[in-house]
Protein backbone atom coordinates (compact mmCIF):
# COMPACT_ATOMS: atom_id res chain seq x y z
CA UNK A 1 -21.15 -12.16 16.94
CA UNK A 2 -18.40 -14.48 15.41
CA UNK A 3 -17.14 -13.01 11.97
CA UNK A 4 -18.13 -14.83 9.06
CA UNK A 5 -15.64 -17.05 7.49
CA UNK A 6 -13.62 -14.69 4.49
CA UNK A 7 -14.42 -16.58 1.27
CA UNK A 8 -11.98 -16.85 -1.75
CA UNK A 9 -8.43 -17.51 -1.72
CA UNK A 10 -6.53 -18.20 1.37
CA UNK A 11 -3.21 -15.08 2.09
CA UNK A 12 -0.89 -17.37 1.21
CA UNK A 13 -2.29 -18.22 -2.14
CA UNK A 14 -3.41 -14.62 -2.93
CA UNK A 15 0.11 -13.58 -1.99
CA UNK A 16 1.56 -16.36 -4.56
CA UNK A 17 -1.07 -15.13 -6.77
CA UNK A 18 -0.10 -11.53 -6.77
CA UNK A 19 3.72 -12.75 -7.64
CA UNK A 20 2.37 -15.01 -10.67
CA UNK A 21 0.42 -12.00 -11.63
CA UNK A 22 3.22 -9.32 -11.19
CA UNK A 23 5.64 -11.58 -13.33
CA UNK A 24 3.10 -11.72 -15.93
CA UNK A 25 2.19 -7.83 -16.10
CA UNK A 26 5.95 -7.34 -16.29
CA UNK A 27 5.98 -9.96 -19.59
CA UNK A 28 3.18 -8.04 -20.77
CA UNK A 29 4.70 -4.84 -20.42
CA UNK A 30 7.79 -5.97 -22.63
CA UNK A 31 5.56 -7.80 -24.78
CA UNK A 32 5.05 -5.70 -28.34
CA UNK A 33 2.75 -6.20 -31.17
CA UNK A 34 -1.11 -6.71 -31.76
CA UNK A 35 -1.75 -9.18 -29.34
CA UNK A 36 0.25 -7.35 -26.71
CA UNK A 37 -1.50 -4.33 -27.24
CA UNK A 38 -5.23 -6.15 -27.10
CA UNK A 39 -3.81 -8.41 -24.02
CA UNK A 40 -2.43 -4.56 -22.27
CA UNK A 41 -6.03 -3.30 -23.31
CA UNK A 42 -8.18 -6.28 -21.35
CA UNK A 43 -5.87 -5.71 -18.44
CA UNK A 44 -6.61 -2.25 -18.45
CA UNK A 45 -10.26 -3.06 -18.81
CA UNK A 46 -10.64 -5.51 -16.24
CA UNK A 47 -8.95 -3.32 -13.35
CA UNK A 48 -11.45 -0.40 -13.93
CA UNK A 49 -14.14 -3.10 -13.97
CA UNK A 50 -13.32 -4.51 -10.44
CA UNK A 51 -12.57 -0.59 -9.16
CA UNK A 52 -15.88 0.58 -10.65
CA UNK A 53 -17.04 -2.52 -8.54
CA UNK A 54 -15.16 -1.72 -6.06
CA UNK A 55 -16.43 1.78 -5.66
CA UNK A 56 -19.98 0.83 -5.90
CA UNK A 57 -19.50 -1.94 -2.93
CA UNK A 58 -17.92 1.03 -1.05
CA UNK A 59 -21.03 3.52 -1.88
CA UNK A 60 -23.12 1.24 -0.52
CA UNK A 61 -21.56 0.30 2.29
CA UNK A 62 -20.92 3.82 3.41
CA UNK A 63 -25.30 4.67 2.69
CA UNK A 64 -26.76 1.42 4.00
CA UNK A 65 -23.84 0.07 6.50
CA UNK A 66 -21.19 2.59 7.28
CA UNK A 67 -20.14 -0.13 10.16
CA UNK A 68 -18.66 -2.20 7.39
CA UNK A 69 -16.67 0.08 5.88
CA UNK A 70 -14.02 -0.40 8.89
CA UNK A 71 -14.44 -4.07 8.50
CA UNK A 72 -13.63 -3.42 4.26
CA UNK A 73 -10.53 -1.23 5.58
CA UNK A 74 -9.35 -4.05 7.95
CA UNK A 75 -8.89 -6.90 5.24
CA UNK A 76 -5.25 -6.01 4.02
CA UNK A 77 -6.61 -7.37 0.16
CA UNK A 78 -9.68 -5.08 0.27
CA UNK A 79 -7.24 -2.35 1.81
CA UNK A 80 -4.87 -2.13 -1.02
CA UNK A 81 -7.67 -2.16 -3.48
CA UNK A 82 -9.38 0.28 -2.02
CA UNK A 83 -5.95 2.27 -2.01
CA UNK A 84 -4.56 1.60 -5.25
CA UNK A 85 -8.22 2.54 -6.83
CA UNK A 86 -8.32 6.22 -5.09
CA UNK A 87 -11.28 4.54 -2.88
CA UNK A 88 -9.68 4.69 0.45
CA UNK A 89 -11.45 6.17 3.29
CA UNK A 90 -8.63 7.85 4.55
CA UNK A 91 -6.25 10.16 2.85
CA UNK A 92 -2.94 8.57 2.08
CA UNK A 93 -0.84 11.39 4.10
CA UNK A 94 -3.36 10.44 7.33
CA UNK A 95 -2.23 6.70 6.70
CA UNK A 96 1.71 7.38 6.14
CA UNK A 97 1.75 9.77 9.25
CA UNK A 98 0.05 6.59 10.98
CA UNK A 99 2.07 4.17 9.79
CA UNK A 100 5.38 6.69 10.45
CA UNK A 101 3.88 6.90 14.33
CA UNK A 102 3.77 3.10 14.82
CA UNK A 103 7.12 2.41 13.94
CA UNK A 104 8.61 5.24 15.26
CA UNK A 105 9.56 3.68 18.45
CA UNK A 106 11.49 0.87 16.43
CA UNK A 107 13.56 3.53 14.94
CA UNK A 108 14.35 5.38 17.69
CA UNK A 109 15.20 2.57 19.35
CA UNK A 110 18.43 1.76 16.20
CA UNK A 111 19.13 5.54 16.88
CA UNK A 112 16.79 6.92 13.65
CA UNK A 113 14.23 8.94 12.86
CA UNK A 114 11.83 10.12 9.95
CA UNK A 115 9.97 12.99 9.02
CA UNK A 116 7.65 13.22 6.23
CA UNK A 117 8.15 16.18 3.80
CA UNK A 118 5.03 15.57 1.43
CA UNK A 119 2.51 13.15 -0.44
CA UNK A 120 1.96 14.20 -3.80
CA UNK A 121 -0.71 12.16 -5.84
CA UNK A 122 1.50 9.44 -6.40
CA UNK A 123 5.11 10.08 -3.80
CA UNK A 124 5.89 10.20 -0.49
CA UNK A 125 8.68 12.08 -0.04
CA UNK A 126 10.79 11.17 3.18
CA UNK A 127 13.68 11.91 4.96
CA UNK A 128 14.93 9.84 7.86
CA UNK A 129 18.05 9.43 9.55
CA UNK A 130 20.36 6.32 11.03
CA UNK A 131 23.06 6.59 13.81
CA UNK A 132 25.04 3.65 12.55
CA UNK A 133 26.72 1.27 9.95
CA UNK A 134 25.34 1.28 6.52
CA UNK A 135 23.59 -2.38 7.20
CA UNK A 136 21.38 -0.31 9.61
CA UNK A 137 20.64 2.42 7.29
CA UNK A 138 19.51 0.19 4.61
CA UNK A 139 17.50 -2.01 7.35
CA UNK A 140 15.76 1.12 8.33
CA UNK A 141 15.31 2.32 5.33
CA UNK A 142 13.39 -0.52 4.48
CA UNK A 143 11.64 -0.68 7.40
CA UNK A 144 10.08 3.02 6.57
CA UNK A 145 9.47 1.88 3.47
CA UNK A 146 7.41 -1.14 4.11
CA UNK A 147 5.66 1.01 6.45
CA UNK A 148 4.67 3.46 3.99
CA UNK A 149 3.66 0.85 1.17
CA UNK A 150 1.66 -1.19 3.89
CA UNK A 151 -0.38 1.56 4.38
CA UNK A 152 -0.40 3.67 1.28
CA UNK A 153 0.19 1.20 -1.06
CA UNK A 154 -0.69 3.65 -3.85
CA UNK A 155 2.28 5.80 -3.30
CA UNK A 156 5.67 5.30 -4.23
CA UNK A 157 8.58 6.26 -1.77
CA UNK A 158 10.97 8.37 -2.18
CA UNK A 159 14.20 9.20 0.07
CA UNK A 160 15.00 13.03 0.49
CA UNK A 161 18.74 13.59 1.29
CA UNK A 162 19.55 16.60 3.59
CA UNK A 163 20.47 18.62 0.75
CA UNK A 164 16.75 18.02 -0.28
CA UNK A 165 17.55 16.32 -3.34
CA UNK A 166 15.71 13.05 -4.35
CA UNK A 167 17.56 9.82 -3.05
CA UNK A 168 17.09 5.92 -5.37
CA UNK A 169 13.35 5.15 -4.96
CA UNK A 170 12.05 2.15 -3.06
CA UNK A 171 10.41 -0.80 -3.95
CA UNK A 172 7.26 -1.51 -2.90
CA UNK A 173 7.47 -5.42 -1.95
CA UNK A 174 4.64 -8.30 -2.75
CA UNK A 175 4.01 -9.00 0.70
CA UNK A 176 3.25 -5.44 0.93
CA UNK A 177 0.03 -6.21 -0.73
CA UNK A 178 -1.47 -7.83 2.07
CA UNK A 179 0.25 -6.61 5.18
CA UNK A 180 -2.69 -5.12 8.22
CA UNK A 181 -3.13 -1.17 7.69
CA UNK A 182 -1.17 0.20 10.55
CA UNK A 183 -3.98 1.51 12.74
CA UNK A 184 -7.44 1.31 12.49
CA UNK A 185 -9.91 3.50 10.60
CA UNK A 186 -11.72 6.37 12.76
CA UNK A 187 -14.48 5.19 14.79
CA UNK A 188 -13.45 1.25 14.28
CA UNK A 189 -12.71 0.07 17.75
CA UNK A 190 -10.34 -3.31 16.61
């Protein structure tokens, strides 16, 4: 069976999309006064709309046709939602571990490695290692880091030195928003 055509905006305008909205949300945020409180307010309103929405779609799905819930998991857009509204299928420290696994070869192939200390509700806390320059470092580094957002796009990163401190966070990037989950979800053979 072919797969019916994806309706709405095409990746490349959802991913300009996204940036328009992010630069707006980030006006909003600096924004004060009565209008910038009711404009915060709608936003607010409006995202637990489309996650209520969201989980309902999901509900369903997983009663009447738990085939499509792999198929939901699959489209990167419907991914991230599904993340960033606690509505994921998986657990977010399944999906980092995942994510960790598929690039590991990459790493260990610049001489690196990662290990995953914890997910909190909101954190993944890393440490990883580079045999090389400091270009390198900061090239894997944000290679683990894209990794990690891709998949758990709902959790910030954070670097854990050896002494176990905290290291500068990491940015989750835009295109982040609609990259492929890095494996598929149990029992989805694609």
């Amino acid at each position: 069976m072919a797969d019916r055509p994806i309706r709405g905006l095409p990746d490349e305008d959802v991913e300009a999309l996204i940036g328009r909205l992010e630069a707006l949300l980030d006006r909003l945020e600096r924004a004060t006064g009565p209008v910038a409180e009711l404009a915060a307010q709608a936003v607010e309103g409006l995202a637990l709309m489309y996650g209520t929405a969201l989980a309902r779609v999901m509900a369903l799905a997983g009663d009447d046709a738990p085939e499509l819930v792999p198929a939901l998991v699959r489209d990167e857009l419907v991914h991230h939602l599904l993340a960033l509204h606690g509505l994921h299928p998986q657990p977010a420290r399944e999906r980092v571990l995942r994510a960790l696994d598929d690039i590991g070869p990459r790493l260990r192939s610049h001489g690196g490695d990662v290990e995953l200390i914890e997910v909190t509700d909101d954190v993944a806390r890393l440490r990883w290692s580079v045999a090389g320059c400091g270009s390198t470092s900061a090239a894997i580094g944000r290679l683990i880091s894209d990794a990690v957002t891709g998949a758990a796009p709902e959790l910030r990163v954070e670097a854990v030195t050896a002494s176990g401190e905290p290291g500068p966070p990491a940015l989750i990037p835009v295109e982040a928003l609609l990259r492929r989950p890095a494996t598929p979800v149990r029992g989805d053979p694609g």
